[in-house]
C-alpha atoms as a PDB file:
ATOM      1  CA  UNK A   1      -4.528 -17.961   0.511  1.00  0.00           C
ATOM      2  CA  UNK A   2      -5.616 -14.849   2.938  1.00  0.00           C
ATOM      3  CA  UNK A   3      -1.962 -13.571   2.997  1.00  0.00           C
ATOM      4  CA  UNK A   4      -2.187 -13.592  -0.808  1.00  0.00           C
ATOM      5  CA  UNK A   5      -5.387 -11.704  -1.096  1.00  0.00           C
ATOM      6  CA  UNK A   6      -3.420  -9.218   1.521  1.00  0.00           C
ATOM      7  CA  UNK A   7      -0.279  -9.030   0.183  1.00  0.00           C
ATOM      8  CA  UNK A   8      -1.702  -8.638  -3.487  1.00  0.00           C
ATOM      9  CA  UNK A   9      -4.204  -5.651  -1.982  1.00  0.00           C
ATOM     10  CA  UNK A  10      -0.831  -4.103  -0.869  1.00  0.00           C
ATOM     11  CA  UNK A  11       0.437  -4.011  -4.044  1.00  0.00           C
ATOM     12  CA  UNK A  12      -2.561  -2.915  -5.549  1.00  0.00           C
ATOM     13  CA  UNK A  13      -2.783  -0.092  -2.875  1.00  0.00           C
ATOM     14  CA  UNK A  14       0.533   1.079  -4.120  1.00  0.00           C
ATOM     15  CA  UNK A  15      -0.771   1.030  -7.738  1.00  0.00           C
ATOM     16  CA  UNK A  16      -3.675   3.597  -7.338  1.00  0.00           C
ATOM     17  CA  UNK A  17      -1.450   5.939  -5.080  1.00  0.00           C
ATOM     18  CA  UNK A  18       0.565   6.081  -7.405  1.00  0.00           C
ATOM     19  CA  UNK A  19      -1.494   6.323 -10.128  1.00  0.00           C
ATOM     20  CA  UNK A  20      -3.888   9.145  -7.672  1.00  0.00           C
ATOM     21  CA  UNK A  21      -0.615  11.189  -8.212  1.00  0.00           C
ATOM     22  CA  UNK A  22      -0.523  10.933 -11.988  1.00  0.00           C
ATOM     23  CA  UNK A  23      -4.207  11.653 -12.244  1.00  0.00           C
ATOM     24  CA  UNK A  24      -3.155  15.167 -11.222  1.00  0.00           C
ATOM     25  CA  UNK A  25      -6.613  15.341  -9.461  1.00  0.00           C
ATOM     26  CA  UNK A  26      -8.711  13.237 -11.394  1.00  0.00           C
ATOM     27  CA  UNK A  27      -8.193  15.670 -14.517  1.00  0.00           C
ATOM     28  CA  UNK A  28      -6.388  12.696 -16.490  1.00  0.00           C
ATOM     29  CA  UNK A  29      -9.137  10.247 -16.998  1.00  0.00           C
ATOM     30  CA  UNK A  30      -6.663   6.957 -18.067  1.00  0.00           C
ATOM     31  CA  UNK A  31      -5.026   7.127 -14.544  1.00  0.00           C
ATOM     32  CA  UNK A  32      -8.010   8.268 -12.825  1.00  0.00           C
ATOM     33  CA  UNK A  33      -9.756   5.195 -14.057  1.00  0.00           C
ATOM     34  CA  UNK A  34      -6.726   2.864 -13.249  1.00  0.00           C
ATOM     35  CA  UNK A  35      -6.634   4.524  -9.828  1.00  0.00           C
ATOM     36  CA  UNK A  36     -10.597   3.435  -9.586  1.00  0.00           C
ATOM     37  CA  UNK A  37     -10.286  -0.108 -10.431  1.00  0.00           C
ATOM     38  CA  UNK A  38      -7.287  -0.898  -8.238  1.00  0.00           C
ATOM     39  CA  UNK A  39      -9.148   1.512  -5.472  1.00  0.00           C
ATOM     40  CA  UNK A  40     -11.740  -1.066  -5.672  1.00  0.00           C
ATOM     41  CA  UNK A  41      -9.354  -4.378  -6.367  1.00  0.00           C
ATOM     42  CA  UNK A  42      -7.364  -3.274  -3.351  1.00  0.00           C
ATOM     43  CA  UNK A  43     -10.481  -3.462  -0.852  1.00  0.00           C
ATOM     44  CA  UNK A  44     -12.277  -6.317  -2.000  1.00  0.00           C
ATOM     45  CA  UNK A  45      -8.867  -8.523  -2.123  1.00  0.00           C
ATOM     46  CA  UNK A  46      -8.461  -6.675   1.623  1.00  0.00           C
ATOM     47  CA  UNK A  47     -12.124  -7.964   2.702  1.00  0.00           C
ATOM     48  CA  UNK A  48     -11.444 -11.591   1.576  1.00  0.00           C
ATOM     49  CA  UNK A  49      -8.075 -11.925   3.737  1.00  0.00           C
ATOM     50  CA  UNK A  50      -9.861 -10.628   6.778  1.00  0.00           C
ATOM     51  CA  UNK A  51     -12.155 -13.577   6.322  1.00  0.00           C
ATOM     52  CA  UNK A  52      -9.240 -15.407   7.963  1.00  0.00           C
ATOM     53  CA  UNK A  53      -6.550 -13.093   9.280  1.00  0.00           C
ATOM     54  CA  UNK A  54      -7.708 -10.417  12.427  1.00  0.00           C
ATOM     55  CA  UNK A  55      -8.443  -6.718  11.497  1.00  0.00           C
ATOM     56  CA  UNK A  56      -5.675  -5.696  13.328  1.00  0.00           C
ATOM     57  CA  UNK A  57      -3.550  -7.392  11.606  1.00  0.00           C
ATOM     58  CA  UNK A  58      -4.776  -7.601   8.439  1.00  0.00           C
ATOM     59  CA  UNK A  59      -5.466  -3.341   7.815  1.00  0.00           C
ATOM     60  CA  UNK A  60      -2.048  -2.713   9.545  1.00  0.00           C
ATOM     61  CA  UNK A  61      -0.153  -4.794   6.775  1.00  0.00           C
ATOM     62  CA  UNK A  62      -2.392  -3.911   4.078  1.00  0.00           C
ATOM     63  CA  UNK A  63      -1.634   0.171   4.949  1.00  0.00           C
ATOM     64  CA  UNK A  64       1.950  -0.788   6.200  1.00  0.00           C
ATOM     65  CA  UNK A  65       3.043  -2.095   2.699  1.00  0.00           C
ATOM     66  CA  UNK A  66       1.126   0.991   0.670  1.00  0.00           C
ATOM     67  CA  UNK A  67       2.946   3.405   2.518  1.00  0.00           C
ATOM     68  CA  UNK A  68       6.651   1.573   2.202  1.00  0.00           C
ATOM     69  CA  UNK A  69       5.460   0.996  -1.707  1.00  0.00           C
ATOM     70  CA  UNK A  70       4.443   4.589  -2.087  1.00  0.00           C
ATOM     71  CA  UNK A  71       7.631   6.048  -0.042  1.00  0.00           C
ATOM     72  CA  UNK A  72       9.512   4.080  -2.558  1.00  0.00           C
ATOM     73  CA  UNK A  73       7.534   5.159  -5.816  1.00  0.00           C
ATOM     74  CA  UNK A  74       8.102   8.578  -4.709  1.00  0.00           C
ATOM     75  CA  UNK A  75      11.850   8.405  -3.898  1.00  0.00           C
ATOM     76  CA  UNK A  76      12.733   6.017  -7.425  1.00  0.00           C
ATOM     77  CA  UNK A  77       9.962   7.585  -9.359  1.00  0.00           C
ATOM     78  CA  UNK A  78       8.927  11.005  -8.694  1.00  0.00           C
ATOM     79  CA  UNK A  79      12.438  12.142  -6.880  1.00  0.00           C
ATOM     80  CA  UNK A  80      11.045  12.640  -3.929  1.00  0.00           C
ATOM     81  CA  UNK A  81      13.785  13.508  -0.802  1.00  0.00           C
ATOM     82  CA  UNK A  82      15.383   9.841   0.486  1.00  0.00           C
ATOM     83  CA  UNK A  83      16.579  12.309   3.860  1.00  0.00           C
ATOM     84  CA  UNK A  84      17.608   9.903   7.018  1.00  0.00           C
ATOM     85  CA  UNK A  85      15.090  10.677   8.739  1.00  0.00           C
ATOM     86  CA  UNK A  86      12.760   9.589   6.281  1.00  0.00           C
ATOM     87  CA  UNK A  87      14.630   6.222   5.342  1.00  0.00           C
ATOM     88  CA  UNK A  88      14.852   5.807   9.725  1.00  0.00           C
ATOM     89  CA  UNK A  89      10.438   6.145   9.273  1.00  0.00           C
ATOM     90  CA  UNK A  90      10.334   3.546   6.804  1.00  0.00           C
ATOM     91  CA  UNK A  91      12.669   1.317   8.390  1.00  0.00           C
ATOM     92  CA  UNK A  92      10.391   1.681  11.759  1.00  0.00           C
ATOM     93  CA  UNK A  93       7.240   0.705   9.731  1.00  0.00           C
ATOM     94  CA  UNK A  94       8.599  -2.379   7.955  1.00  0.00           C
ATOM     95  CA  UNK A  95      10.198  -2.984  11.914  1.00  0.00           C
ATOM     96  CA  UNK A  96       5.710  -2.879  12.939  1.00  0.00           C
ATOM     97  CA  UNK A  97       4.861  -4.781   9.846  1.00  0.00           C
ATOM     98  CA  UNK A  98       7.556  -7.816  10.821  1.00  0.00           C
ATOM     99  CA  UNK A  99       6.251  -7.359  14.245  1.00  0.00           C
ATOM    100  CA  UNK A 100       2.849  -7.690  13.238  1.00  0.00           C
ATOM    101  CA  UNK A 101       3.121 -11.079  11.190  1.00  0.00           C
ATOM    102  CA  UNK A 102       5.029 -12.140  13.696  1.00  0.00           C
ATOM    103  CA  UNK A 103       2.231 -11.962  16.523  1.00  0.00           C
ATOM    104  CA  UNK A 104      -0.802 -13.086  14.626  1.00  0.00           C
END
């Protein structure tokens, strides 16, 4: 069940980044307030999984799959730059998150 709570914070982390952006600072309230509640959502579900999975591990998947969800809403979403380079980053960090599963 932790690697549900962690995996669903994840997601949720990818939510109010996203929705952060369409807040355009805070000024749109609907999205600010999404953006709160999944803030919120996203760390408590985070807290329960490290009941049972190590800090290490748990923050570096929790952050690993907000930044690959957010590099992807920005590419598919907000037509953001997919340059090699960048693609070659996110390839590295899904690489650490594999990595990380893998040794805990």
């Amino acid at each position: 069940m932790a690697w549900f709570f962690l995996i669903t914070a994840g997601l949720l982390e990818i939510v109010w980044a996203y929705m952060m952006k369409l807040s355009n600072g805070f000024s749109r309230l609907d999205y600010a307030s999404i953006t709160i509640v999944s803030m919120i959502a996203s760390i408590g579900l985070l807290s329960m999984a490290m009941k049972s999975i190590p800090l290490g591990t748990a923050y570096t998947i929790w952050t690993g799959i907000g930044a690959i969800g957010a590099f992807l809403i920005g590419i598919l979403l907000l037509g953001e730059v997919a340059s090699p380079i960048r693609i070659f980053a996110a390839v590295l960090i899904v690489s650490g998150l594999v990595l990380m599963k893998l040794s805990s």
